[in-house]
Protein backbone atom coordinates (compact mmCIF):
# COMPACT_ATOMS: atom_id res chain seq x y z
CA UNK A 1 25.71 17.88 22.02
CA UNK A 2 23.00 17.64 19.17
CA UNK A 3 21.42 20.89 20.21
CA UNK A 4 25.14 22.73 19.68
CA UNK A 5 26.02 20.90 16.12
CA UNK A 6 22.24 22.01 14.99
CA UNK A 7 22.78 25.45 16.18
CA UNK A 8 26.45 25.69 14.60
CA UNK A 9 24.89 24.68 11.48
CA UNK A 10 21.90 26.93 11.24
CA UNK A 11 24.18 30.21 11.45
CA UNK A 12 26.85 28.33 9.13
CA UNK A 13 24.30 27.80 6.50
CA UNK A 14 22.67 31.46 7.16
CA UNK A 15 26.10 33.02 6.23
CA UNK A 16 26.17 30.85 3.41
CA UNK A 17 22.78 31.94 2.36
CA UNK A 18 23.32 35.00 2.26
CA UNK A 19 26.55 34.77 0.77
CA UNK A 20 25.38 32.54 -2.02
CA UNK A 21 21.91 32.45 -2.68
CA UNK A 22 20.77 36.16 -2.27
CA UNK A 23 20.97 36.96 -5.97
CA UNK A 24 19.25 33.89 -7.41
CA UNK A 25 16.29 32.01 -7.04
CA UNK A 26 16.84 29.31 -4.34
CA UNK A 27 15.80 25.76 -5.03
CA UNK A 28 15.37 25.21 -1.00
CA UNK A 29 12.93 28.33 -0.60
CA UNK A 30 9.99 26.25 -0.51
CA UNK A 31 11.51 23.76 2.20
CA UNK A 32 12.10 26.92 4.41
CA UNK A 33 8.97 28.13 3.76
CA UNK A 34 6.74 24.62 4.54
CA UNK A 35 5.78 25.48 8.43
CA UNK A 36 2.76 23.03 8.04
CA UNK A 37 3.92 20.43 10.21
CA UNK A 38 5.27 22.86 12.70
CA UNK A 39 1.53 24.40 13.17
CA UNK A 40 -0.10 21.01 13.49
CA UNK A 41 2.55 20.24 15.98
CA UNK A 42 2.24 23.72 17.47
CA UNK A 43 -1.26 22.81 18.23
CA UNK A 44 -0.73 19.52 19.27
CA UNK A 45 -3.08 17.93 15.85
CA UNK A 46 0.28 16.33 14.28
CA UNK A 47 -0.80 12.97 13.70
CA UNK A 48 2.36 11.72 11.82
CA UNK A 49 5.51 9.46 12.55
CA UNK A 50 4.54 8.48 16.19
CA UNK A 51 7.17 6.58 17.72
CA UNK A 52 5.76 3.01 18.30
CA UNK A 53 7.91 1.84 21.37
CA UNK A 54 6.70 -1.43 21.84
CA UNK A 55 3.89 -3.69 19.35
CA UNK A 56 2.32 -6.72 20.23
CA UNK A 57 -0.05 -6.42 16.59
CA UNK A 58 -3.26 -5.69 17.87
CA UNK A 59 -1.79 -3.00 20.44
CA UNK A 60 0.93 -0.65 20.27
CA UNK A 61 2.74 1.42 22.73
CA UNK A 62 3.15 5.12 22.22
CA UNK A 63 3.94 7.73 24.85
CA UNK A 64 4.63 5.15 27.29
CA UNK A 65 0.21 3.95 26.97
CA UNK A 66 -0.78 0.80 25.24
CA UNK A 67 -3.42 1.99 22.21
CA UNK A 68 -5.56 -0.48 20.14
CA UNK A 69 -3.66 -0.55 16.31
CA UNK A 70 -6.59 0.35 13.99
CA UNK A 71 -3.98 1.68 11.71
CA UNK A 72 -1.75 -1.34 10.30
CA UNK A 73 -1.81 -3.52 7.06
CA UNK A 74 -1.01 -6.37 8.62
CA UNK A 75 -4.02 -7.73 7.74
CA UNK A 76 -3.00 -11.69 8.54
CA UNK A 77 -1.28 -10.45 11.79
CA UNK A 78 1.77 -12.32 10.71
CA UNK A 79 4.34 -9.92 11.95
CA UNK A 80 5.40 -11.74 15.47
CA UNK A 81 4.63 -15.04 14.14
CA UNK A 82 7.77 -17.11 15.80
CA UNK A 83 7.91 -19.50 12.19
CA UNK A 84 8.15 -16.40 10.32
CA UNK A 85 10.71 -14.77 12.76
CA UNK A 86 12.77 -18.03 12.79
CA UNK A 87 12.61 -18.32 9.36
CA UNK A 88 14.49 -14.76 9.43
CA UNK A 89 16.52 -15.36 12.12
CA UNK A 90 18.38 -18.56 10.63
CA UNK A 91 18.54 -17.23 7.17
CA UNK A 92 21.01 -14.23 9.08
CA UNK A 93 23.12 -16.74 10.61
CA UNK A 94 23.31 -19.02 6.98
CA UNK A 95 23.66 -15.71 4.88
CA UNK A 96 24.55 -12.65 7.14
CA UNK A 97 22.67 -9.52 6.87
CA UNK A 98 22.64 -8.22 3.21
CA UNK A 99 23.70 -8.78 -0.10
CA UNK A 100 25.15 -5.63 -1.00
CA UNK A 101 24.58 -5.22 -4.65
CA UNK A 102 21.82 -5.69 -6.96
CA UNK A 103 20.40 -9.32 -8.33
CA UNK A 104 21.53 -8.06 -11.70
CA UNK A 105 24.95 -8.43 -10.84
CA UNK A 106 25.78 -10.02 -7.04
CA UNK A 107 22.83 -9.93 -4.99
CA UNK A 108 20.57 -13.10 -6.36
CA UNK A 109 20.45 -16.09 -4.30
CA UNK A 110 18.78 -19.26 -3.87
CA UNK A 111 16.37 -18.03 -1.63
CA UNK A 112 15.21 -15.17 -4.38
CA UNK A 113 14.71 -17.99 -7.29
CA UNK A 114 12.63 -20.17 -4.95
CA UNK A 115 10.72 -17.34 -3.50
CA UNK A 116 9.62 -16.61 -7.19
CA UNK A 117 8.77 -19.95 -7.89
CA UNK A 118 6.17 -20.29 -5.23
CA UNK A 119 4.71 -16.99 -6.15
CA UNK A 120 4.26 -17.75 -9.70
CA UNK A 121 2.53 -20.82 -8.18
CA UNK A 122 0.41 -18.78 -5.33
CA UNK A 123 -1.06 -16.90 -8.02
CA UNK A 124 -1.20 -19.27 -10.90
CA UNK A 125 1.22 -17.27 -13.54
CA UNK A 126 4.14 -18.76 -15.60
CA UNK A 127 6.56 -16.73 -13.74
CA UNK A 128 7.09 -13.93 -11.17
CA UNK A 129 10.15 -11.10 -10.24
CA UNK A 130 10.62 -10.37 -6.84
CA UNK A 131 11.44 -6.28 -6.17
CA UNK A 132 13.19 -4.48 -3.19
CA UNK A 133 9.35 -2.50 -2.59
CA UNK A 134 6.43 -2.55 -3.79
CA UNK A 135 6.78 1.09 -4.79
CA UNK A 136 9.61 0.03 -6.71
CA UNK A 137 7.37 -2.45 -8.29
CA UNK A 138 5.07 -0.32 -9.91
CA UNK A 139 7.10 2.79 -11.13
CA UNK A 140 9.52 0.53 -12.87
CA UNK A 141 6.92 -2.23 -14.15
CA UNK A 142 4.58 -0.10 -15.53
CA UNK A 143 7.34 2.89 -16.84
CA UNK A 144 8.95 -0.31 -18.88
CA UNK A 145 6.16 -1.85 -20.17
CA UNK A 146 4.58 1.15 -22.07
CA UNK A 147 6.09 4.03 -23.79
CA UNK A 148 5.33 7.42 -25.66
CA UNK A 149 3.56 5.09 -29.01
CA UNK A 150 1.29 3.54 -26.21
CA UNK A 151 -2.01 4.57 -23.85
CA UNK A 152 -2.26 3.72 -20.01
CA UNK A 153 -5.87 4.02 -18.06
CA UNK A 154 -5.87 4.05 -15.11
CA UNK A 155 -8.52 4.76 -12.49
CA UNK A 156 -8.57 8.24 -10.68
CA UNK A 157 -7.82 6.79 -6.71
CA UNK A 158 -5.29 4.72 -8.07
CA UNK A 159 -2.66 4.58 -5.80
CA UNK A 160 -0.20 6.95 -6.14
CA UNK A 161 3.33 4.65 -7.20
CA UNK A 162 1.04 3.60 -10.11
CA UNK A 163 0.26 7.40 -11.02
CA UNK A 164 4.33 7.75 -10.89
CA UNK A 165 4.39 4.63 -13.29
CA UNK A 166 2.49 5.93 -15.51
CA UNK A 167 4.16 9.54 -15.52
CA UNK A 168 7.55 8.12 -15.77
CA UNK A 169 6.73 5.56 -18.85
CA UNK A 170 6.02 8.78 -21.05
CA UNK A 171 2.93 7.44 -21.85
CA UNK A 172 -0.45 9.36 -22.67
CA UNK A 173 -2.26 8.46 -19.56
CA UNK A 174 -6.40 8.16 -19.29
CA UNK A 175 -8.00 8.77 -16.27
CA UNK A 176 -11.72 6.88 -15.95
CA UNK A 177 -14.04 7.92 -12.98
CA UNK A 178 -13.34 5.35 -10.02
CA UNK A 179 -14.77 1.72 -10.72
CA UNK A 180 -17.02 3.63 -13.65
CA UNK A 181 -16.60 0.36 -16.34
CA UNK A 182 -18.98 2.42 -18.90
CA UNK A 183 -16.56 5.42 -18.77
CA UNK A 184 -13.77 2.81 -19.07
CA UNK A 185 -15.61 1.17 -22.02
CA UNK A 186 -15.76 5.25 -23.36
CA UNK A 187 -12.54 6.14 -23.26
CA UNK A 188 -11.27 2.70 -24.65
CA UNK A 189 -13.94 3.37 -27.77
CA UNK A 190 -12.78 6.74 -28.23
CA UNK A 191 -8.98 6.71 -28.42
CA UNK A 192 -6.36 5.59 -31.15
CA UNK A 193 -6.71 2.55 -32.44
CA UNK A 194 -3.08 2.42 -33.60
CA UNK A 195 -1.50 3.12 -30.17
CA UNK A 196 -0.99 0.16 -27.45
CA UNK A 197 -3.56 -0.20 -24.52
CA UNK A 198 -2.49 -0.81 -20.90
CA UNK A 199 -5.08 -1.32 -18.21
CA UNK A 200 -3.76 -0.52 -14.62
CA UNK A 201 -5.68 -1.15 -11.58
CA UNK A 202 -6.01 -1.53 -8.43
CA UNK A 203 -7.40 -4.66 -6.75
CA UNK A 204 -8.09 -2.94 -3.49
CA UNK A 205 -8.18 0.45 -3.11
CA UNK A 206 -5.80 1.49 -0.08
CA UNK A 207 -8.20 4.16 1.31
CA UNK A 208 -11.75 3.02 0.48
CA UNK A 209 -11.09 -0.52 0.72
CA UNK A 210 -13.83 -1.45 -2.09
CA UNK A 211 -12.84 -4.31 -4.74
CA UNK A 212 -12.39 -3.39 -8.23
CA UNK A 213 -15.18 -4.34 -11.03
CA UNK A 214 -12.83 -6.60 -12.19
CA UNK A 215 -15.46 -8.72 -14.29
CA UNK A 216 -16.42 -5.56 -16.47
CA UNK A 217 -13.21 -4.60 -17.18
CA UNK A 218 -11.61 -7.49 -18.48
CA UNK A 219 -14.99 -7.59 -20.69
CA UNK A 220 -13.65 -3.96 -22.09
CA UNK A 221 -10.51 -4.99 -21.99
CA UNK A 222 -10.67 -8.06 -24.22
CA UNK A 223 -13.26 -6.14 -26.38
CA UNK A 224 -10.47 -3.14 -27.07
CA UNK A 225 -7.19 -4.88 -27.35
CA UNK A 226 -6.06 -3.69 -23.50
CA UNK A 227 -3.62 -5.77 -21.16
CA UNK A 228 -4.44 -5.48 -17.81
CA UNK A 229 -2.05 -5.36 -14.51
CA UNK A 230 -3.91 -5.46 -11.16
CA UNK A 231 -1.94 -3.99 -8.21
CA UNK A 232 -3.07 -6.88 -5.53
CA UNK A 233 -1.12 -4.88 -2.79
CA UNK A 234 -4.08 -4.83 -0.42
CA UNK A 235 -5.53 -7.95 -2.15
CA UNK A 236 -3.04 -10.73 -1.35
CA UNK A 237 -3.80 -12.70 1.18
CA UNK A 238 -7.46 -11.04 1.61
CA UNK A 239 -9.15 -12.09 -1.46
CA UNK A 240 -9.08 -15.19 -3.96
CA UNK A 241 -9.93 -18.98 -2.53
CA UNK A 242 -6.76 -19.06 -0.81
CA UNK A 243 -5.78 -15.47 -0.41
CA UNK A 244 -4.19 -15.11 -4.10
CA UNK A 245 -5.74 -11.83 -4.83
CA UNK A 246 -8.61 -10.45 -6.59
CA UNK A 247 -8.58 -12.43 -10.16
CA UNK A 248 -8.48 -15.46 -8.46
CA UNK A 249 -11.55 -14.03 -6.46
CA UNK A 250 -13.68 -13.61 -9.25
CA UNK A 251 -12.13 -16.52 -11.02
CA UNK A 252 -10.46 -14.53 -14.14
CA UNK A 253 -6.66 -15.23 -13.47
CA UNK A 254 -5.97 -16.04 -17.06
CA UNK A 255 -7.99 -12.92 -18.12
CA UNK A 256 -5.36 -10.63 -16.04
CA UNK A 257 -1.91 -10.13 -17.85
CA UNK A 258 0.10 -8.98 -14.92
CA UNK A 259 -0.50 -9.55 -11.09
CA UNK A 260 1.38 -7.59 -8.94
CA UNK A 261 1.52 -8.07 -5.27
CA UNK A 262 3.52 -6.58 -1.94
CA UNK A 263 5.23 -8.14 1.21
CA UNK A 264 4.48 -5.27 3.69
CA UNK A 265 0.61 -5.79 4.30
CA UNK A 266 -0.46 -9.84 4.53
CA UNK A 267 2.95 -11.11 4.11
CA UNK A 268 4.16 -9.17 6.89
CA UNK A 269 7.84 -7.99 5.70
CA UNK A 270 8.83 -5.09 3.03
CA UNK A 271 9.35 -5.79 -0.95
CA UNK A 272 7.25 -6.90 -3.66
CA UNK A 273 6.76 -9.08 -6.85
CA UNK A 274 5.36 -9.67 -10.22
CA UNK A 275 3.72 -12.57 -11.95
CA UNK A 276 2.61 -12.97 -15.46
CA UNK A 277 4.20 -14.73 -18.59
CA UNK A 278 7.79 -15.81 -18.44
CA UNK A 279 8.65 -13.86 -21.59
CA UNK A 280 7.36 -10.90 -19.98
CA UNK A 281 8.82 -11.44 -16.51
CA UNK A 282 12.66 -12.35 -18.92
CA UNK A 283 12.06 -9.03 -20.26
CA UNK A 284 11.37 -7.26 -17.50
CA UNK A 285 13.72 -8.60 -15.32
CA UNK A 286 16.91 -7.20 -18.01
CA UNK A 287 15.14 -3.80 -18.69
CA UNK A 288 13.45 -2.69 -15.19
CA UNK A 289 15.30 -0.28 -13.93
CA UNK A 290 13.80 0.05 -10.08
CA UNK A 291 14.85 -3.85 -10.33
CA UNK A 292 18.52 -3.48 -11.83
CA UNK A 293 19.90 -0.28 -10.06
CA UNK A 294 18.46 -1.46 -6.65
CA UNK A 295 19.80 -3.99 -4.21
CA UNK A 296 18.67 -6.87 -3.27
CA UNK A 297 16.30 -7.90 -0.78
CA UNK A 298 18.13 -9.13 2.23
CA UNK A 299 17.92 -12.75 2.63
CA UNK A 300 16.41 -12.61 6.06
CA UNK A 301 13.40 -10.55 4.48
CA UNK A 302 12.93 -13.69 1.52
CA UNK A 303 12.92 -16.38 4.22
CA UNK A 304 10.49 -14.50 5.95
CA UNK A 305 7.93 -13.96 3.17
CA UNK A 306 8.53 -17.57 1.67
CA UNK A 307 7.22 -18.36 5.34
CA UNK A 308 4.89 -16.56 5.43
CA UNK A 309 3.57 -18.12 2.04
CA UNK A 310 3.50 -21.15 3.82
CA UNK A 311 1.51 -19.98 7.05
CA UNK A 312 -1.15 -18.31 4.44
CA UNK A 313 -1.67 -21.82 2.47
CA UNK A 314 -1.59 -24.09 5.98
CA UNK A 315 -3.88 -21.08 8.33
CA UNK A 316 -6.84 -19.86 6.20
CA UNK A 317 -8.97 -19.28 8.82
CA UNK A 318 -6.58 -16.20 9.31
CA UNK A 319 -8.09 -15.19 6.26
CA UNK A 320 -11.73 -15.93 7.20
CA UNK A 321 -11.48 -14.19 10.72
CA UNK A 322 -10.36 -10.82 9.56
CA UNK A 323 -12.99 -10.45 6.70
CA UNK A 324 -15.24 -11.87 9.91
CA UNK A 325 -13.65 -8.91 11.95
CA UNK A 326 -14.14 -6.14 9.37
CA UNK A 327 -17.52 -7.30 8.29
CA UNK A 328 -18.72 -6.72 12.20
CA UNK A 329 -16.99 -3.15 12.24
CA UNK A 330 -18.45 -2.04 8.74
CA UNK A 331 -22.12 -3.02 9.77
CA UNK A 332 -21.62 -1.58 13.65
CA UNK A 333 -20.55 1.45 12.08
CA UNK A 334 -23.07 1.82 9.75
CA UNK A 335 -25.44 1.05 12.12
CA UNK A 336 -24.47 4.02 14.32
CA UNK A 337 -25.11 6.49 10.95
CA UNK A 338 -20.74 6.60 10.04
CA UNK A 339 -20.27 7.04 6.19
CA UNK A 340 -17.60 4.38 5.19
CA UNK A 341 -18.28 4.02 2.08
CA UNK A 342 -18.00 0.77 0.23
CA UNK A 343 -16.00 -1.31 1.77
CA UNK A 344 -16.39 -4.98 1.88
CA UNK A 345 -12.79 -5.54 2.95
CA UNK A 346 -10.62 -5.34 5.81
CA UNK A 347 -9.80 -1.56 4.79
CA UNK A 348 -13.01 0.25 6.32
CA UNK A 349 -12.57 4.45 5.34
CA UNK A 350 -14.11 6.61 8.23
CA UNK A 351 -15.42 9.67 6.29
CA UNK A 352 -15.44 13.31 7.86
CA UNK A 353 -15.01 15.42 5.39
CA UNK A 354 -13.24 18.80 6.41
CA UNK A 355 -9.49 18.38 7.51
CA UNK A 356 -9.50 19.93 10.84
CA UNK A 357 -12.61 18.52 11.62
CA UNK A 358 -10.46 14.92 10.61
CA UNK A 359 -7.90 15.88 12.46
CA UNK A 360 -10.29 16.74 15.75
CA UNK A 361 -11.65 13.45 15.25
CA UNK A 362 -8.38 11.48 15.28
CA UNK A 363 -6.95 13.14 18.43
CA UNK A 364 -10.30 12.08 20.68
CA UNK A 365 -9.72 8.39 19.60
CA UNK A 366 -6.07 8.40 19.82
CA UNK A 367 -6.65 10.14 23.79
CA UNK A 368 -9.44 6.97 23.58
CA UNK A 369 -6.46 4.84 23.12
CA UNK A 370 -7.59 3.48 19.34
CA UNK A 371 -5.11 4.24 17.03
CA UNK A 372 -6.47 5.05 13.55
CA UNK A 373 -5.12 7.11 10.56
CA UNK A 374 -5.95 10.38 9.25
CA UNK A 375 -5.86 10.56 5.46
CA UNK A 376 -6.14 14.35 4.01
CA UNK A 377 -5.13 15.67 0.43
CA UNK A 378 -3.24 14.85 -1.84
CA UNK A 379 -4.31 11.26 -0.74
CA UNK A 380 -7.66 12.14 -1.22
CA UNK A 381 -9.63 14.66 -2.40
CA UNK A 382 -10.11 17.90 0.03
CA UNK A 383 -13.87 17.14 0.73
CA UNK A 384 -13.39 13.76 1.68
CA UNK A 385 -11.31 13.42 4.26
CA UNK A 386 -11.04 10.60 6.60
CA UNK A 387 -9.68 7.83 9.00
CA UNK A 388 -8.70 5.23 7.56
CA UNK A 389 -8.76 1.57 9.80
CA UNK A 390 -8.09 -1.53 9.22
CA UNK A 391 -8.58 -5.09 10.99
CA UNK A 392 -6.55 -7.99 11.52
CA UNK A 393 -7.75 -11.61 12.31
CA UNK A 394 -5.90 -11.19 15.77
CA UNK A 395 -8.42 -8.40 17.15
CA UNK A 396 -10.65 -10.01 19.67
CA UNK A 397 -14.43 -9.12 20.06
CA UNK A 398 -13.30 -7.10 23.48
CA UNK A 399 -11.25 -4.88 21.54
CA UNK A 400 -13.33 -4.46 18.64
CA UNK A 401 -15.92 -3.44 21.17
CA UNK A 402 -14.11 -1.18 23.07
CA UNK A 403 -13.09 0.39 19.53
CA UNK A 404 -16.52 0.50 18.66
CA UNK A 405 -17.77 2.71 22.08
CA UNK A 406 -14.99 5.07 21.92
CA UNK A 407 -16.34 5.85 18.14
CA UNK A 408 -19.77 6.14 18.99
CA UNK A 409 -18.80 8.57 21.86
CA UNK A 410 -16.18 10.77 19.80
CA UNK A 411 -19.12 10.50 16.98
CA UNK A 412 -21.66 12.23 18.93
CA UNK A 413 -19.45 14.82 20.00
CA UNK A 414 -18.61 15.74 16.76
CA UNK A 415 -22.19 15.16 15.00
CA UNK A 416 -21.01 12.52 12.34
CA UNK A 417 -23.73 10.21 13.76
């Protein structure tokens, strides 16, 4: 049936093609003309949207075979947590499924105020905003805070909702070379004194999975006049004495204007917040527009991350196994002659290099039955290609292991060690 209604359309919208959009340049021309993914999956290197039938967090099912998940921010391994899924469960059958409308108007509930509350608290800020994504988070956050009179810097493998941000807010945007705090301290010395400064940043990078200089920057950024936001989307529940991101992991909370954090990596759901002042969270909360014009997050998905708040605070050696899991993999891998960078962090970066090459690499491991993720351009730069993995405190040694001989063979075959 779906085969006919596709093949009715295609010579419905080829009359009206030709009909129409013959004369004129057409908009869509560069959609019919994108056969990328239909090569890769022509040669059987397309490495994207697998369907995940089954997951049990450190294994996945795909193509009816069990593979070990290198490839998941779930860095706590709080996903099938049953406190975590009861907490979601019961907060259906008390609220039903959705709110339907935005917190500006109809959509904020008990459950969203209390949520913020213990954030603020988690992370040691006046107040925090709870967002429908974390995406949503940054291009509206950073878009309201600064405008055309002001100056954002940001660093170069920021990720990329922040580079939106910053294009959206209008704002002249500075690039400094990644985690470079003297050409930071330049470009602060060098530009106009009479426009606003805005420091954005990422705690932990998403690909490399190294921790920000935080330390120097807030140095430069007190020195210069700069606020500072720190995108602790890979950070919270990783860093900090008890997981609350990087400034609380090198002890300069106070010195950081605006943490932002996510609820799809350790808190195991989908959303994200804010925490800083309360007159900056009041303002933003009646002038962010990815906050106003979107709907509410489902009251399910609160219960679930205000549990999982919980579990993080009461289970901290979930935080102390998976920085004991990636620490094992980064010096193994290493050891075998693998460039990953430098990560000290449960993201570890797998360099290659070339993109086929990446791609090569990924499809011996996945046939290995380790699932890992190949990151090309624009994500990063065309040279540096790579896989990206990531750990979880649930991996045992066995699987780590078995992980661990699967790269060393695919390795030698392709002489990256």
């Amino acid at each position: 049936m779906l085969l006919e209604i596709k093949d009715i359309a295609k010579q419905k919208l080829k009359a009206r093609k030709t009909e129409f959009f013959s004369k004129y340049p057409d908009v869509f021309n560069k959609m019919y003309n994108f056969t990328r993914a239909k090569t890769a999956k022509a040669l059987r290197y397309y490495p994207y949207f697998l369907e995940i039938q089954e997951s049990d967090v450190t294994e996945v099912t795909i193509d009816n075979r069990k593979v070990i998940m290198l490839g998941s921010n779930n860095y706590l391994g709080l996903t099938k947590h049953p406190e975590i899924i009861e907490a979601g469960v019961e907060a259906i059958k008390r609220y039903g499924s959705g709110l339907t409308g935005s917190r500006f108007l109809n959509g904020n509930m008990f459950l969203h105020n209390e949520l913020e509350r213990k954030l603020a608290c988690f992370v040691k800020k006046e107040a925090a905003l709870v967002f429908s994504t974390g995406y949503g988070v940054n291009l509206g956050v950073i878009s309201t805070t600064v405008d055309h009179n002001d100056i954002i810097f940001s660093d170069e493998l920021n990720h990329a909702s922040i580079v939106d941000g910053a294009r959206f807010s209008k704002a002249e945007v500075v690039r400094f070379k990644h985690n470079d705090m003297n050409d930071l301290k330049d470009k602060l010395s060098k530009t106009d004194k009479n426009k606003g400064r805005f420091i954005v940043v990422d705690g932990v990078f998403s690909m490399d999975g190294d921790i920000i200089n935080l330390p120097e920057l807030v140095k430069h950024a007190n020195k210069y006049g700069a606020r500072v936001m720190v995108d602790d989307a890979h950070s919270i529940g990783v860093l900090g004495p008890k997981g609350d991101g990087t400034a609380a992991h090198f002890g300069l909370t106070d010195e950081v204007d605006i943490i932002m954090g996510t609820f799809s990596k350790s808190l195991a759901c989908i959303g994200g917040f804010i925490a800083a002042e309360e007159p900056v969270i009041d303002y933003l909360k009646h002038n962010t527009r990815t906050m106003i014009f979107t709907a509410a997050l489902p009251p399910s998905n609160v219960a679930m991350v205000s549990k999982a708040l919980d579990i993080i605070e009461k289970e901290p050696w979930r935080r102390d196994k998976v920085l004991e899991n990636a620490a094992y993999m980064q010096k193994n891998l290493r050891t075998m002659g693998y460039n990953i960078g430098n990560s000290t962090t449960p993201i570890v970066p797998v360099i290659i290099g070339e993109e086929m090459k990446t791609f090569r690499v990924w499809k011996d491991l996945y046939k290995e039955n380790v699932y890992t993720n190949p990151v090309i351009p624009p994500a990063v730069s065309p040279d540096r290609c790579l896989l990206r993995t990531s750990y979880m405190p649930n991996h045992t040694k066995e699987q780590l292991d078995f992980c661990l001989e699967k790269f060393y063979k695919v390795g030698k075959k392709y002489k990256l060690i």
